[in-house]
PDB file of N, CA and C in Angstrom:
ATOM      1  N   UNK A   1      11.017  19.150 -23.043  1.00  0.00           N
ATOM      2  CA  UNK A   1      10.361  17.955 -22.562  1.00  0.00           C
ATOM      3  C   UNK A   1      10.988  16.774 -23.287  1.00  0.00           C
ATOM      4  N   UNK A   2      11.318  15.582 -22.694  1.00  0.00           N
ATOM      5  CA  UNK A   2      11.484  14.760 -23.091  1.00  0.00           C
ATOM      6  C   UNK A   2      10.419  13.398 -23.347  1.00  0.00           C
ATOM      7  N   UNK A   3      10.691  12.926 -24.730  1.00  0.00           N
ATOM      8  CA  UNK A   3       9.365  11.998 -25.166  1.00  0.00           C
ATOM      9  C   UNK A   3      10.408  10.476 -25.170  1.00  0.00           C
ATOM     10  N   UNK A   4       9.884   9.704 -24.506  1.00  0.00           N
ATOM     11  CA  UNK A   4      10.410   8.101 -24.891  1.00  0.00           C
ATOM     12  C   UNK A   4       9.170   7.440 -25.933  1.00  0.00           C
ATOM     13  N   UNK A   5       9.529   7.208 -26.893  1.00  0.00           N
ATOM     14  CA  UNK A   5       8.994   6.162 -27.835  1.00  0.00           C
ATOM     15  C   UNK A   5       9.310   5.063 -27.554  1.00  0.00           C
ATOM     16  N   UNK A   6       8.568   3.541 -26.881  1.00  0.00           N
ATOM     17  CA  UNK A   6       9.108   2.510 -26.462  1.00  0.00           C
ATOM     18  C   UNK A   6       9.702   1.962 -27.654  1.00  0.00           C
ATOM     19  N   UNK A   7      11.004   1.377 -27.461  1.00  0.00           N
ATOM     20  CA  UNK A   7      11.927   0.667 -28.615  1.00  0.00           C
ATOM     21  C   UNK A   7      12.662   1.460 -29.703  1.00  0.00           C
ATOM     22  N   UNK A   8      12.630   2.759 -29.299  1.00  0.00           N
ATOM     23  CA  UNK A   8      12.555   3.864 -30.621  1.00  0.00           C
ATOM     24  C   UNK A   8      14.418   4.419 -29.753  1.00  0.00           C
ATOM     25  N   UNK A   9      13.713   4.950 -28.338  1.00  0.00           N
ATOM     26  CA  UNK A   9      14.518   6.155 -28.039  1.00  0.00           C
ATOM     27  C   UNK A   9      13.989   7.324 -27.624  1.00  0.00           C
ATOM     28  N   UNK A  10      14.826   7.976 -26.882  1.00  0.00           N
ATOM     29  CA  UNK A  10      13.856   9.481 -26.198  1.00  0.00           C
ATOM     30  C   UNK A  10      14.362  10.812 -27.744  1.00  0.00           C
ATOM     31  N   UNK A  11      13.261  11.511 -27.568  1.00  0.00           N
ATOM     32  CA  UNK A  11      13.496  12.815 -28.436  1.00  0.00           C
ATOM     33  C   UNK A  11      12.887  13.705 -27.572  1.00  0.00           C
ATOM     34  N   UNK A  12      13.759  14.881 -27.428  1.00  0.00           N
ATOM     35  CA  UNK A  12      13.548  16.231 -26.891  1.00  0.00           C
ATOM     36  C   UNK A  12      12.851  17.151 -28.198  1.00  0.00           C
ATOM     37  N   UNK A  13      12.083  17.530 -26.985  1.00  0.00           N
ATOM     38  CA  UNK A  13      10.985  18.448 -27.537  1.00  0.00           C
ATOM     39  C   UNK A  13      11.076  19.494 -27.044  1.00  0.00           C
ATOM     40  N   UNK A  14      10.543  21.034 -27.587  1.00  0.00           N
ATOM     41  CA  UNK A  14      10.346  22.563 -26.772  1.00  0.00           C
ATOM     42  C   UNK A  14       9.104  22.028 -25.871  1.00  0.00           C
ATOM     43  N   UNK A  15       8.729  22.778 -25.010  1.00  0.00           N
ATOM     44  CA  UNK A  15       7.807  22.460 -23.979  1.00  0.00           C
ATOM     45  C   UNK A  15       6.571  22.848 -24.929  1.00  0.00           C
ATOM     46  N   UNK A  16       6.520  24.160 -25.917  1.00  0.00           N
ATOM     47  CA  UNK A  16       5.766  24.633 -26.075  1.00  0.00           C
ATOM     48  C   UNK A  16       4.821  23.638 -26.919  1.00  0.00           C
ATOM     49  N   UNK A  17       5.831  22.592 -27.832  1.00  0.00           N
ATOM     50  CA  UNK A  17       4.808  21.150 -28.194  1.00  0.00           C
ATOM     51  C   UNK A  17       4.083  20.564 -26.977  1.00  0.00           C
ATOM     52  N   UNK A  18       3.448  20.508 -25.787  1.00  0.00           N
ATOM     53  CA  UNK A  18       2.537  20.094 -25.034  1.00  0.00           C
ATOM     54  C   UNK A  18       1.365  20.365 -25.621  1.00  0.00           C
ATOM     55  N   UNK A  19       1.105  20.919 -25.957  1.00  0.00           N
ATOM     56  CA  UNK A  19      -0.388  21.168 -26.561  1.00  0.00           C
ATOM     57  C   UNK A  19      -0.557  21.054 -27.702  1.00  0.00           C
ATOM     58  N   UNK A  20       0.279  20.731 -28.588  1.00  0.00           N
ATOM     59  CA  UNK A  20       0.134  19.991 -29.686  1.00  0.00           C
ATOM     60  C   UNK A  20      -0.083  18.423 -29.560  1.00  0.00           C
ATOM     61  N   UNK A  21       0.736  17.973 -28.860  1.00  0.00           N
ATOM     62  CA  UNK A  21       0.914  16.295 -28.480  1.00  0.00           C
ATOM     63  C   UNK A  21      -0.267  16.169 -27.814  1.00  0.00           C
ATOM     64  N   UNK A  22      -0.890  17.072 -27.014  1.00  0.00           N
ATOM     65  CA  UNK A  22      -2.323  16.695 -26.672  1.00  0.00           C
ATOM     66  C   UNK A  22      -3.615  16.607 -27.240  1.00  0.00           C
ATOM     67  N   UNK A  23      -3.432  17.724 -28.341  1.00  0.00           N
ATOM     68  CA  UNK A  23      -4.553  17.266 -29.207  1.00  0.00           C
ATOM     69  C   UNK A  23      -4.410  16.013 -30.239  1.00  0.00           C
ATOM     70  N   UNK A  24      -2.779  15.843 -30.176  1.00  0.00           N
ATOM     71  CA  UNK A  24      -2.511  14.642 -31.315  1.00  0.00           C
ATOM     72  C   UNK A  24      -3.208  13.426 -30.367  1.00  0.00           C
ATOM     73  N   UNK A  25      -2.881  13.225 -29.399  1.00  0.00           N
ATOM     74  CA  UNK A  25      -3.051  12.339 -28.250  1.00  0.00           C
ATOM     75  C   UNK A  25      -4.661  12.107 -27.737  1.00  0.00           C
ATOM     76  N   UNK A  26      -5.298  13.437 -27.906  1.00  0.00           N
ATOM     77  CA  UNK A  26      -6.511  12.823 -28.148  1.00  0.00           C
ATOM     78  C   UNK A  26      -7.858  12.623 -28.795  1.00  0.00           C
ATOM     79  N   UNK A  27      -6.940  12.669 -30.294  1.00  0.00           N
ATOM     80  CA  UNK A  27      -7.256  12.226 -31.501  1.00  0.00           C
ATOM     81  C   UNK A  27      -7.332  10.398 -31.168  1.00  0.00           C
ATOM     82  N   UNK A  28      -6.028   9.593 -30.913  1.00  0.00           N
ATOM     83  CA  UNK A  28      -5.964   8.285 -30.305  1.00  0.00           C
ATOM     84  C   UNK A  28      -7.031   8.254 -29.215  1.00  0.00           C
ATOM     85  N   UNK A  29      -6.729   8.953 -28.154  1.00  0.00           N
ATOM     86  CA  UNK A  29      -7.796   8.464 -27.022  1.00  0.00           C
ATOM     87  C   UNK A  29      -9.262   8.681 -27.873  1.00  0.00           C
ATOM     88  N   UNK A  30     -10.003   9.254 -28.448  1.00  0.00           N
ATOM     89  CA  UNK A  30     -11.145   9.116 -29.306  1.00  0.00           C
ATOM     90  C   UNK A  30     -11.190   7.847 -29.924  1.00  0.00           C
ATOM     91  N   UNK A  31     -10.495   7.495 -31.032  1.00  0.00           N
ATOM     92  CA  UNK A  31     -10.161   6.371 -31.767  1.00  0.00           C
ATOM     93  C   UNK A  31     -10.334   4.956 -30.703  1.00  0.00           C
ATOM     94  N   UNK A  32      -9.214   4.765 -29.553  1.00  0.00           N
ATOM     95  CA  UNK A  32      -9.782   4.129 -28.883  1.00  0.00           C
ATOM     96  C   UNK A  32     -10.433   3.589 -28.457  1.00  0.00           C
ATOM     97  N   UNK A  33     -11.467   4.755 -27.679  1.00  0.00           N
ATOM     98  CA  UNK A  33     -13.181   5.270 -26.913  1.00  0.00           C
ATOM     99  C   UNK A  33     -13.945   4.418 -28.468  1.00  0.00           C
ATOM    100  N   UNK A  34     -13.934   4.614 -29.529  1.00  0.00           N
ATOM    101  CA  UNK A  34     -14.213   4.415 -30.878  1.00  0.00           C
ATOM    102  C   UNK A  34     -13.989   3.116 -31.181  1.00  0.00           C
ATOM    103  N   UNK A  35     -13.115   2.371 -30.749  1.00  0.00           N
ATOM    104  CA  UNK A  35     -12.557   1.099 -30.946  1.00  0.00           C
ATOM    105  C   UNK A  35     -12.551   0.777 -32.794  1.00  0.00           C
ATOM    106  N   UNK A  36     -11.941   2.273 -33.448  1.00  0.00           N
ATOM    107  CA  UNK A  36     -11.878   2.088 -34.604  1.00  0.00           C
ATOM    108  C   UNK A  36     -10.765   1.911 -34.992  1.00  0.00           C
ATOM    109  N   UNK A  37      -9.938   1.373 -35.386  1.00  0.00           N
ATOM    110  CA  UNK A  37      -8.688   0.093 -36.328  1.00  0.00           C
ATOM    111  C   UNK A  37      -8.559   1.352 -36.962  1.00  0.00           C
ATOM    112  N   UNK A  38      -9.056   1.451 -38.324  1.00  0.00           N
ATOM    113  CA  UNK A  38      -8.662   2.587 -38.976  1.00  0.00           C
ATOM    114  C   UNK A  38      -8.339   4.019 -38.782  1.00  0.00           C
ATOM    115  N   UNK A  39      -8.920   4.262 -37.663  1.00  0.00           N
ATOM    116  CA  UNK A  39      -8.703   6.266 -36.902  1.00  0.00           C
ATOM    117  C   UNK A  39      -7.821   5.930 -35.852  1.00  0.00           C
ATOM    118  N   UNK A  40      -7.954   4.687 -35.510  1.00  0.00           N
ATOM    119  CA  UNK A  40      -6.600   4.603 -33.998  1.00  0.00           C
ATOM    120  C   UNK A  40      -5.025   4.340 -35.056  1.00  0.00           C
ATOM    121  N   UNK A  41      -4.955   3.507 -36.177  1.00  0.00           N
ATOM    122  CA  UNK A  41      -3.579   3.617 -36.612  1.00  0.00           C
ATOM    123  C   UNK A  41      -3.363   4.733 -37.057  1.00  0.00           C
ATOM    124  N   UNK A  42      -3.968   5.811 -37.594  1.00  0.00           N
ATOM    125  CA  UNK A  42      -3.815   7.191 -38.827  1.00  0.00           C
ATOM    126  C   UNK A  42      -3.334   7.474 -37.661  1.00  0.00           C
ATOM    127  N   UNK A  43      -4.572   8.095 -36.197  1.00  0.00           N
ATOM    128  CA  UNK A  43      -4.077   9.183 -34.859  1.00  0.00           C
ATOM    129  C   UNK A  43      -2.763   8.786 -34.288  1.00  0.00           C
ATOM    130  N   UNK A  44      -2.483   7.097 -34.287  1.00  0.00           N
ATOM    131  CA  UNK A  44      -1.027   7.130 -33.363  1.00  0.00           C
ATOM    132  C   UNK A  44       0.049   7.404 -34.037  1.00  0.00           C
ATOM    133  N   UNK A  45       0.006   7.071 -35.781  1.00  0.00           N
ATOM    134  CA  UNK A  45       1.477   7.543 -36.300  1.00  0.00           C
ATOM    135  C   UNK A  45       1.350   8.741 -36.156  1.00  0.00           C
ATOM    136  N   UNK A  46       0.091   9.535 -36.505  1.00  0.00           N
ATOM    137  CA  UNK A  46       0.259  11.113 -36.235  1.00  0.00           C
ATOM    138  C   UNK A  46       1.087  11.571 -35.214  1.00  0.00           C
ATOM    139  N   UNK A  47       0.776  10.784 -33.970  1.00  0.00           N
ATOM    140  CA  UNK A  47       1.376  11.390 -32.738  1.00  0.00           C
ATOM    141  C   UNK A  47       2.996  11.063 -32.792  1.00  0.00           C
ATOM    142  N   UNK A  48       2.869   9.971 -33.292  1.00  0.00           N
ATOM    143  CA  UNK A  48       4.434   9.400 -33.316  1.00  0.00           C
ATOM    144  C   UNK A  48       5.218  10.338 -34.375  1.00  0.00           C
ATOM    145  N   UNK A  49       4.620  10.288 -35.336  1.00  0.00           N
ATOM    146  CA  UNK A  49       5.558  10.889 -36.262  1.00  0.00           C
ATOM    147  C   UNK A  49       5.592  12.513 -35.785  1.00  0.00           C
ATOM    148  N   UNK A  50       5.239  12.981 -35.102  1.00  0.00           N
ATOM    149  CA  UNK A  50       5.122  14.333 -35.057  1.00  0.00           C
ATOM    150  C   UNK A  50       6.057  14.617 -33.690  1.00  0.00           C
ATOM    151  N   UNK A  51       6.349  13.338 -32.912  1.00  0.00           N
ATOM    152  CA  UNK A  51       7.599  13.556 -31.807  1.00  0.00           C
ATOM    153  C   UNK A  51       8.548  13.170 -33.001  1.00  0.00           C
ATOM    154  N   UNK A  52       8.366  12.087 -33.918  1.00  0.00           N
ATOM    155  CA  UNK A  52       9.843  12.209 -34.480  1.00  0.00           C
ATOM    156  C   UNK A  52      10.692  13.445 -35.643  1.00  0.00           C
ATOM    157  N   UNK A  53       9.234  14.270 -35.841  1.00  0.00           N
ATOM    158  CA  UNK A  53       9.728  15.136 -37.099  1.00  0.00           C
ATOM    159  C   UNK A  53       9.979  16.598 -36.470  1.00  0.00           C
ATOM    160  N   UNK A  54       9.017  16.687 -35.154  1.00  0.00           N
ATOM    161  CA  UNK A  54       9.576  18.015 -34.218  1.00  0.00           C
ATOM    162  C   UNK A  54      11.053  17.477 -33.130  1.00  0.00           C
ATOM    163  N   UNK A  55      10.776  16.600 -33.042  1.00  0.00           N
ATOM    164  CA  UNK A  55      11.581  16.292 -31.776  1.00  0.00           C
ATOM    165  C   UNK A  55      13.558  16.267 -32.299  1.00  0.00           C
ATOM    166  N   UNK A  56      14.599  16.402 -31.252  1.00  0.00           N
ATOM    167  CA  UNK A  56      15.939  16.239 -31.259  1.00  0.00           C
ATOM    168  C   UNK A  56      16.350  14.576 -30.858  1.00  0.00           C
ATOM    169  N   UNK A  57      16.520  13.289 -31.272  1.00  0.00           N
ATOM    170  CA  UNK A  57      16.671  12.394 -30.545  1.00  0.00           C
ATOM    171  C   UNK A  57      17.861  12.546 -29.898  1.00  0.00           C
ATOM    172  N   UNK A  58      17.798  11.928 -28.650  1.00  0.00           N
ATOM    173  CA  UNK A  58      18.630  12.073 -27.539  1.00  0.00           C
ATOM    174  C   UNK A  58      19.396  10.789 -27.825  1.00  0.00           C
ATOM    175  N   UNK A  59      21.082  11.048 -28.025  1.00  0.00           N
ATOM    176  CA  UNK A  59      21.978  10.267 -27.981  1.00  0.00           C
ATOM    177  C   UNK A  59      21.511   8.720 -26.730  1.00  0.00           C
ATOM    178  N   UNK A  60      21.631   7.761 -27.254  1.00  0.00           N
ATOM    179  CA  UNK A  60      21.797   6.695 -26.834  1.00  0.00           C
ATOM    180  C   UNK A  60      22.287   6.285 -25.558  1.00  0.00           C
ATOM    181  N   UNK A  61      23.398   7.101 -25.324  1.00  0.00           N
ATOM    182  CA  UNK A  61      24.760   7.114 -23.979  1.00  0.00           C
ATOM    183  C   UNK A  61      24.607   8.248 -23.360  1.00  0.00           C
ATOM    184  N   UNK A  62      23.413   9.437 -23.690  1.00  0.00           N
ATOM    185  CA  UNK A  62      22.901   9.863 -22.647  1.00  0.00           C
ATOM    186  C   UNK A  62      21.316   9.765 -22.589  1.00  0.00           C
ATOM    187  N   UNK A  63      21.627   9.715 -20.949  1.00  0.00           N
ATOM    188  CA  UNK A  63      20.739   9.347 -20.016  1.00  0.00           C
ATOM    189  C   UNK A  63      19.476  10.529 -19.615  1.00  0.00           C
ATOM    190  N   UNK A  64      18.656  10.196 -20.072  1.00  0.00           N
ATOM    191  CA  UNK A  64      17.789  11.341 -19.425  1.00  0.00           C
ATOM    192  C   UNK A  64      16.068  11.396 -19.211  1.00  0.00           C
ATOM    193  N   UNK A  65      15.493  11.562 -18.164  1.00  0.00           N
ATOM    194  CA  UNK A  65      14.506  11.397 -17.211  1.00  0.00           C
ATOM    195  C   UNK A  65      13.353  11.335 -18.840  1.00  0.00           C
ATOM    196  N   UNK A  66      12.402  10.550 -18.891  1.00  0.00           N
ATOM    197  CA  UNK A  66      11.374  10.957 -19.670  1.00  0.00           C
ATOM    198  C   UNK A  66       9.737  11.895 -18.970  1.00  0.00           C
ATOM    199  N   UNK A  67       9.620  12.290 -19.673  1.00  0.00           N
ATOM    200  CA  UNK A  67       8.712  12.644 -19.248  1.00  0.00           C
ATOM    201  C   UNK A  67       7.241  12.383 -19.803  1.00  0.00           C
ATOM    202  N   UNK A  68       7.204  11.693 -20.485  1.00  0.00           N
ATOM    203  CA  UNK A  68       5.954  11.029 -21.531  1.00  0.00           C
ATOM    204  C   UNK A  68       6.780  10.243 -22.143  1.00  0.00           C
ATOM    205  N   UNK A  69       6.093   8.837 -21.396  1.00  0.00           N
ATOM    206  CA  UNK A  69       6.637   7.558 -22.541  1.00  0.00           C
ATOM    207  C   UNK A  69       5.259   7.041 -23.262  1.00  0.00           C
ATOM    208  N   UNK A  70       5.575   6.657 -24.546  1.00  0.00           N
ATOM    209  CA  UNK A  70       4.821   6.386 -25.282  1.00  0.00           C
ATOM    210  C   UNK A  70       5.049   4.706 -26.011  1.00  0.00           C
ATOM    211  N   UNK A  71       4.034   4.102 -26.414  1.00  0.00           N
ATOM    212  CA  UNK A  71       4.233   2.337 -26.273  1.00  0.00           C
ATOM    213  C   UNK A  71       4.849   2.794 -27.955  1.00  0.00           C
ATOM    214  N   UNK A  72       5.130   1.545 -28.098  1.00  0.00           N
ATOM    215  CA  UNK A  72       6.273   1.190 -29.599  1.00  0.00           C
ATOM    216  C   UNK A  72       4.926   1.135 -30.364  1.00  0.00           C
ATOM    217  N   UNK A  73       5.495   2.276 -31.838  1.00  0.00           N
ATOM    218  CA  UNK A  73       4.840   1.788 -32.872  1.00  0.00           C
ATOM    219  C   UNK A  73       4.146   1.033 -33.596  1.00  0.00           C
ATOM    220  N   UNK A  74       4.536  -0.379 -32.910  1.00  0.00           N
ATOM    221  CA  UNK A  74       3.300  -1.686 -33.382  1.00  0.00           C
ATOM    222  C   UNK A  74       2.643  -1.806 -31.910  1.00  0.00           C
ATOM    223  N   UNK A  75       1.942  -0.975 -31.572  1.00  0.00           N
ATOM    224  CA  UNK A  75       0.967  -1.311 -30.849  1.00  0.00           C
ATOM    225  C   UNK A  75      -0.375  -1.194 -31.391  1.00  0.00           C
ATOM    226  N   UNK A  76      -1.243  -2.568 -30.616  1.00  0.00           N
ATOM    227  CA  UNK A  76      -2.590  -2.759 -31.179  1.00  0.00           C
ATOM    228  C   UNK A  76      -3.528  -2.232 -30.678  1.00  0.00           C
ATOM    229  N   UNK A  77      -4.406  -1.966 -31.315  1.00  0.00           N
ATOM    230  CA  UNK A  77      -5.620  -0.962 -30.717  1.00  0.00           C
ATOM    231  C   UNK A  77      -6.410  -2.014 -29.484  1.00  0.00           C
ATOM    232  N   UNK A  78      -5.941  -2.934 -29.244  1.00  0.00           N
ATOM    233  CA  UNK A  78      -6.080  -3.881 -28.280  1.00  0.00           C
ATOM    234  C   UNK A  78      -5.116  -3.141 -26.807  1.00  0.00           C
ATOM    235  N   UNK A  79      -4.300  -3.606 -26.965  1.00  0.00           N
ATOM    236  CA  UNK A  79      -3.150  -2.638 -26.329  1.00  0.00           C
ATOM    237  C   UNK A  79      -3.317  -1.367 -25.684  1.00  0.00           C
ATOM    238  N   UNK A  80      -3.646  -0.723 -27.116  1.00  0.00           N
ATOM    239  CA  UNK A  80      -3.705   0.969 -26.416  1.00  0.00           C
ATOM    240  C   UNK A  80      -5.054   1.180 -25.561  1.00  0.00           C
ATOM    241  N   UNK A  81      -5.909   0.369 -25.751  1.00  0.00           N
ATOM    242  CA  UNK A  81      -6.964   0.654 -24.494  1.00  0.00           C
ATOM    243  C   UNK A  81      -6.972   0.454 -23.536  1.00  0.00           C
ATOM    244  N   UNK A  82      -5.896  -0.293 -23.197  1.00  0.00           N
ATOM    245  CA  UNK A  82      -5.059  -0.175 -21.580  1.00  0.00           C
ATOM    246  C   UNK A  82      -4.334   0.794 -21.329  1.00  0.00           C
ATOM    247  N   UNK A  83      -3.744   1.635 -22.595  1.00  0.00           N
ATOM    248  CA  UNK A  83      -3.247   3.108 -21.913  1.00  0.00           C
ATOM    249  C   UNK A  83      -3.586   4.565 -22.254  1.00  0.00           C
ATOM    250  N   UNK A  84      -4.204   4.238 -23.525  1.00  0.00           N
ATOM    251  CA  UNK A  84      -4.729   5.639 -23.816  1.00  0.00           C
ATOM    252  C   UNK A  84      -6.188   5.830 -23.205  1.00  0.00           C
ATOM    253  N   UNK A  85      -6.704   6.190 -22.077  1.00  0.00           N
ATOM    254  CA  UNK A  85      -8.161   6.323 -21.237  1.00  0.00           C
ATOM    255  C   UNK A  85      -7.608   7.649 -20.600  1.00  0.00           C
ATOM    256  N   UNK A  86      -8.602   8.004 -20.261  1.00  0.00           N
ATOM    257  CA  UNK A  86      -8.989   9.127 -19.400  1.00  0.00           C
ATOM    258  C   UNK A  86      -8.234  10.354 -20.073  1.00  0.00           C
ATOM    259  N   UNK A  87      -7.363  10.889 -19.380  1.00  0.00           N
ATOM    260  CA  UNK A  87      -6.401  11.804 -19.715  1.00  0.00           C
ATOM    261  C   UNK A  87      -5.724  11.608 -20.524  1.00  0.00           C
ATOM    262  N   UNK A  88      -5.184  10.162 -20.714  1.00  0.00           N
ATOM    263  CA  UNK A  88      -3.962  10.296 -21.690  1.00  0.00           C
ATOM    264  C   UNK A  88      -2.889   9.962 -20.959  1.00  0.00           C
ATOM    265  N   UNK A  89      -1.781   9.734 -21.306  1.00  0.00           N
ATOM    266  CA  UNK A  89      -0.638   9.715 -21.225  1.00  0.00           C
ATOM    267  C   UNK A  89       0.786  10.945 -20.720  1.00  0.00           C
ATOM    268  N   UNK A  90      -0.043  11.900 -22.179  1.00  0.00           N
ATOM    269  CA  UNK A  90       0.395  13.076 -22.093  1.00  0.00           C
ATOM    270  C   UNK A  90      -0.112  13.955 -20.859  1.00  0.00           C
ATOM    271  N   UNK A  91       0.409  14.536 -19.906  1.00  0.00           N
ATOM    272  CA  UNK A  91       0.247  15.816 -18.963  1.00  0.00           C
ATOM    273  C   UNK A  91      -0.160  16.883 -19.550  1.00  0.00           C
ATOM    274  N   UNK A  92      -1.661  17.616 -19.059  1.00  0.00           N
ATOM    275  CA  UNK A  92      -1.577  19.477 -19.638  1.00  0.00           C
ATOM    276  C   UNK A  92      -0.917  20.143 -19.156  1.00  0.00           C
TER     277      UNK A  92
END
């Protein structure tokens, strides 16, 4: 699977991380729902850092389909409640 981090870059992932990124993912969507500052920044680096410490980043000059894009690291818990609702982002 491929993950785009906005401003970051895509990193390839095994598929079998889907269900990890989903519970990371809705750890944030809680936080959110929560409109708590402090549990929405801890849950999104979680998620972030955990595409960047499992994930392969994908060369620059190649091109390739994402399949979960995710907003840039300085996003505000203002922000993410326009995208982290319902499901998520992430696909089960």
């Amino acid at each position: 699977m491929i993950v785009r981090i906005s401003g970051e870059g895509q990193f390839e992932l095994a598929d079998d991380e889907a269900g990890r990124l989903n519970e990371l993912e809705r750890a944030v969507i809680e936080a959110v729902e929560a409109r708590s500052e402090g549990d929405y920044t801890a849950a999104f680096e979680a998620l972030l850092d955990h595409v960047r410490d499992v994930g392969t980043q994908v060369p620059d000059e190649e091109l390739e389909g994402s399949d979960v894009i995710l907003p840039p690291s300085d996003t505000t818990l203002e922000e993410a409640s326009k995208d982290f609702t319902g499901e998520g982002l992430i696909p089960d």
